[in-house]
C-alpha atoms as a PDB file:
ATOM      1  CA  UNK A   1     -20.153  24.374 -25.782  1.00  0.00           C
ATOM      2  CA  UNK A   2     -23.055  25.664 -23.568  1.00  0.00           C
ATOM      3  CA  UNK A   3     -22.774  28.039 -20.594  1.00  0.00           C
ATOM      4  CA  UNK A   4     -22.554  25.469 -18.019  1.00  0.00           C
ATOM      5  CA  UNK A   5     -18.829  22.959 -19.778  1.00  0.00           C
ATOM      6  CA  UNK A   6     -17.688  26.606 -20.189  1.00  0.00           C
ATOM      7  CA  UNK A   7     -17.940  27.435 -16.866  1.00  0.00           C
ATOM      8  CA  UNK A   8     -16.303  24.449 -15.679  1.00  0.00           C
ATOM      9  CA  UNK A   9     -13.663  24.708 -17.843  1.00  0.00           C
ATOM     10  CA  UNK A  10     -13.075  28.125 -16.837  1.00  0.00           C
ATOM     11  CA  UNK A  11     -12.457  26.976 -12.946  1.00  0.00           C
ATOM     12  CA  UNK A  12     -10.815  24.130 -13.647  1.00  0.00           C
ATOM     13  CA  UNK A  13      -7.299  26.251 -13.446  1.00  0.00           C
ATOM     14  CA  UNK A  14      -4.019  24.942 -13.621  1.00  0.00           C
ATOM     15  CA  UNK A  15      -1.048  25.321 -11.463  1.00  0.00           C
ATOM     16  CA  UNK A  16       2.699  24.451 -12.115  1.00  0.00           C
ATOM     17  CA  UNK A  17       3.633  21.235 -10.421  1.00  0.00           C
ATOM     18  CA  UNK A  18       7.056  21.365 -11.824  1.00  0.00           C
ATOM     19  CA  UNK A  19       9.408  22.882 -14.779  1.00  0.00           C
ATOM     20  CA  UNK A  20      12.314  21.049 -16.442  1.00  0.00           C
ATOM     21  CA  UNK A  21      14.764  22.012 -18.937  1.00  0.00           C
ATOM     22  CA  UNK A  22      14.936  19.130 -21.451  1.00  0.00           C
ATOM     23  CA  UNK A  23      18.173  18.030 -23.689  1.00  0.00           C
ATOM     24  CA  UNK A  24      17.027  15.923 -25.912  1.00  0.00           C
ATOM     25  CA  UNK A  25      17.147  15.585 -29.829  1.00  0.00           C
ATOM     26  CA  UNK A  26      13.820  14.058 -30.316  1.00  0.00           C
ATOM     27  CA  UNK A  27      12.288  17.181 -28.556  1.00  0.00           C
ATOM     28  CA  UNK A  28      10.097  19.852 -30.047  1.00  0.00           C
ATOM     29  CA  UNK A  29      10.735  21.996 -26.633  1.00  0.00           C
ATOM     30  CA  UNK A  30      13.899  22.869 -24.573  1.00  0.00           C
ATOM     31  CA  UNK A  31      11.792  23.819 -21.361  1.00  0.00           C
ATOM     32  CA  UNK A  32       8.538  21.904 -20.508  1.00  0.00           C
ATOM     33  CA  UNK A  33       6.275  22.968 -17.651  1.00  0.00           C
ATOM     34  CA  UNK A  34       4.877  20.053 -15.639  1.00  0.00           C
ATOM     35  CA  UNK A  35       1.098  21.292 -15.079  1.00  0.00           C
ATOM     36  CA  UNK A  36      -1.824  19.792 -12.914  1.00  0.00           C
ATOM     37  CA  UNK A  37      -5.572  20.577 -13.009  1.00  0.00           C
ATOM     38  CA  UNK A  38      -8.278  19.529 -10.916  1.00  0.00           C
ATOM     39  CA  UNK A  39      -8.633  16.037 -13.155  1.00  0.00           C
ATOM     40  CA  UNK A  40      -5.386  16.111 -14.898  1.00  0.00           C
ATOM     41  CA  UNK A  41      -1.568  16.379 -14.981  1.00  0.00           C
ATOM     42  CA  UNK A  42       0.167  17.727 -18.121  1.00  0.00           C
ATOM     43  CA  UNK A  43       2.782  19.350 -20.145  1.00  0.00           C
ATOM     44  CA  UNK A  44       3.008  22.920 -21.555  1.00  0.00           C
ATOM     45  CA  UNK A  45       5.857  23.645 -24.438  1.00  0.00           C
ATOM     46  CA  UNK A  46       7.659  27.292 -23.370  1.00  0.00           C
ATOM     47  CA  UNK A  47       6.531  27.649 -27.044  1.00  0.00           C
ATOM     48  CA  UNK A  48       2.980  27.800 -26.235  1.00  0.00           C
ATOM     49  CA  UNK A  49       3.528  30.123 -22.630  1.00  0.00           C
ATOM     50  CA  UNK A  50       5.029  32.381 -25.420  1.00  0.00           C
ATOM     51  CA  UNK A  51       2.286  31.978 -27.752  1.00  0.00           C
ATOM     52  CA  UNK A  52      -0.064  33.520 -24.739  1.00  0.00           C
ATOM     53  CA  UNK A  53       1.891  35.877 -23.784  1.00  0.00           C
ATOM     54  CA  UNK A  54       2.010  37.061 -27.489  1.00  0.00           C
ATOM     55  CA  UNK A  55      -1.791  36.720 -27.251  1.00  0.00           C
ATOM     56  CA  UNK A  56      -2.050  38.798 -23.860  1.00  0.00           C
ATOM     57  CA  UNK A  57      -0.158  41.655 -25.253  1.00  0.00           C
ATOM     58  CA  UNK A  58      -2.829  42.019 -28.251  1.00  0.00           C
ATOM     59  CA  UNK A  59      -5.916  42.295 -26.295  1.00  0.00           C
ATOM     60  CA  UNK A  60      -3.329  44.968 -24.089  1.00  0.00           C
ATOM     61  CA  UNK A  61      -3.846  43.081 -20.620  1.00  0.00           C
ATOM     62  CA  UNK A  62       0.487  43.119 -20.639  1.00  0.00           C
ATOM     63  CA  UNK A  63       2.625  45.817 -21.908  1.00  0.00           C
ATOM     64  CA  UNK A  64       4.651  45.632 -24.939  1.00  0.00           C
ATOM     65  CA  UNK A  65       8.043  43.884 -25.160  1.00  0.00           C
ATOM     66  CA  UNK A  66      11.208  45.238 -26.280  1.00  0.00           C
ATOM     67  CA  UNK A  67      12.740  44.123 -29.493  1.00  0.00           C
ATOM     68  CA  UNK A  68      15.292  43.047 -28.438  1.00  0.00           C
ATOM     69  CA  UNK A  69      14.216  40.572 -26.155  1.00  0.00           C
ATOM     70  CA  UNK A  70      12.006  39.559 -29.015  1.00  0.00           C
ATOM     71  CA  UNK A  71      15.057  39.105 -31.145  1.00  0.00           C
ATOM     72  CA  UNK A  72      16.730  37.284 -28.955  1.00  0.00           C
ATOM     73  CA  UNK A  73      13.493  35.125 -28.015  1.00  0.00           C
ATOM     74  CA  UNK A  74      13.327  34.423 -32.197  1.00  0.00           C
ATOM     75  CA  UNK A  75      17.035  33.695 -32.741  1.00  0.00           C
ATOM     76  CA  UNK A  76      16.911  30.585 -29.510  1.00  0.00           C
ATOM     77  CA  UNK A  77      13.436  29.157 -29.737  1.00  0.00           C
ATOM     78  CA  UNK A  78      12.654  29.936 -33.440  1.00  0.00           C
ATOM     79  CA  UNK A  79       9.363  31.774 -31.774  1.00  0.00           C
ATOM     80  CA  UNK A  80       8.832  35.263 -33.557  1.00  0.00           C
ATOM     81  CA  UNK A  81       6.524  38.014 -32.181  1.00  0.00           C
ATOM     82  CA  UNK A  82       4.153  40.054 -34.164  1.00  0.00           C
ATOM     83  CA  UNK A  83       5.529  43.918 -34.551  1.00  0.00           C
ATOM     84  CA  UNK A  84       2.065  45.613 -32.516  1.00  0.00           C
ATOM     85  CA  UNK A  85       3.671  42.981 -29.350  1.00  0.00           C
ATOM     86  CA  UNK A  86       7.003  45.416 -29.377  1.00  0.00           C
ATOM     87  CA  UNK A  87       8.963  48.744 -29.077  1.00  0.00           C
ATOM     88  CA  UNK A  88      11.875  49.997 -30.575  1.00  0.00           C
ATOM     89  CA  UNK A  89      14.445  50.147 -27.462  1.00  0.00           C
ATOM     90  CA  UNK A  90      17.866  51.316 -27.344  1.00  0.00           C
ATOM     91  CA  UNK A  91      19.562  47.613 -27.407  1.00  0.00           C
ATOM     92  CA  UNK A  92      18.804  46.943 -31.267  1.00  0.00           C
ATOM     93  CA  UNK A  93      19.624  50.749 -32.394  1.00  0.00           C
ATOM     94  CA  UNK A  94      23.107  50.502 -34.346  1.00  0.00           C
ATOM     95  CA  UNK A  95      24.687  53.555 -34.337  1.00  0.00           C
END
């Protein structure tokens, strides 16, 4: 892509319209956000906000989550973080 489509796509920001939680069987994703662009509405999977969140905490623009919330995040949605995206917190320490 030149300059130019990558500037466009990099204004072209979405907003949430709407969220829903979803039970269904046939559904890859229990919570869908309902998104809308400047040309477009769409979905996003709470899989893939994870997935940039993940992403945002290796290039260090968030801070580090604890484990346990990771844990818990893996054990619900099956979604598990890389070890550099935590810290060892007091909730997982078995004494």
């Amino acid at each position: 892509m030149d300059e130019t489509e990558n500037r466009k796509i990099f204004f072209n920001r979405a907003e949430i319209k709407d969220a829903e939680r979803i039970s269904c069987e046939n559904c890859f994703e229990s919570t869908v956000f309902l998104m809308k662009d400047k040309n477009h509405e769409f979905s996003v999977g709470l899989s893939t906000i994870l997935q940039c969140i993940e992403f945002a905490i290796q290039q260090g623009e968030l801070p580090k989550l604890p484990d346990s919330w990771c844990g818990a995040v893996a054990s619900r949605y099956g979604i598990y973080f890389d070890e550099d995206a935590m810290y060892h917190d007091l909730n997982n320490v078995k004494i």
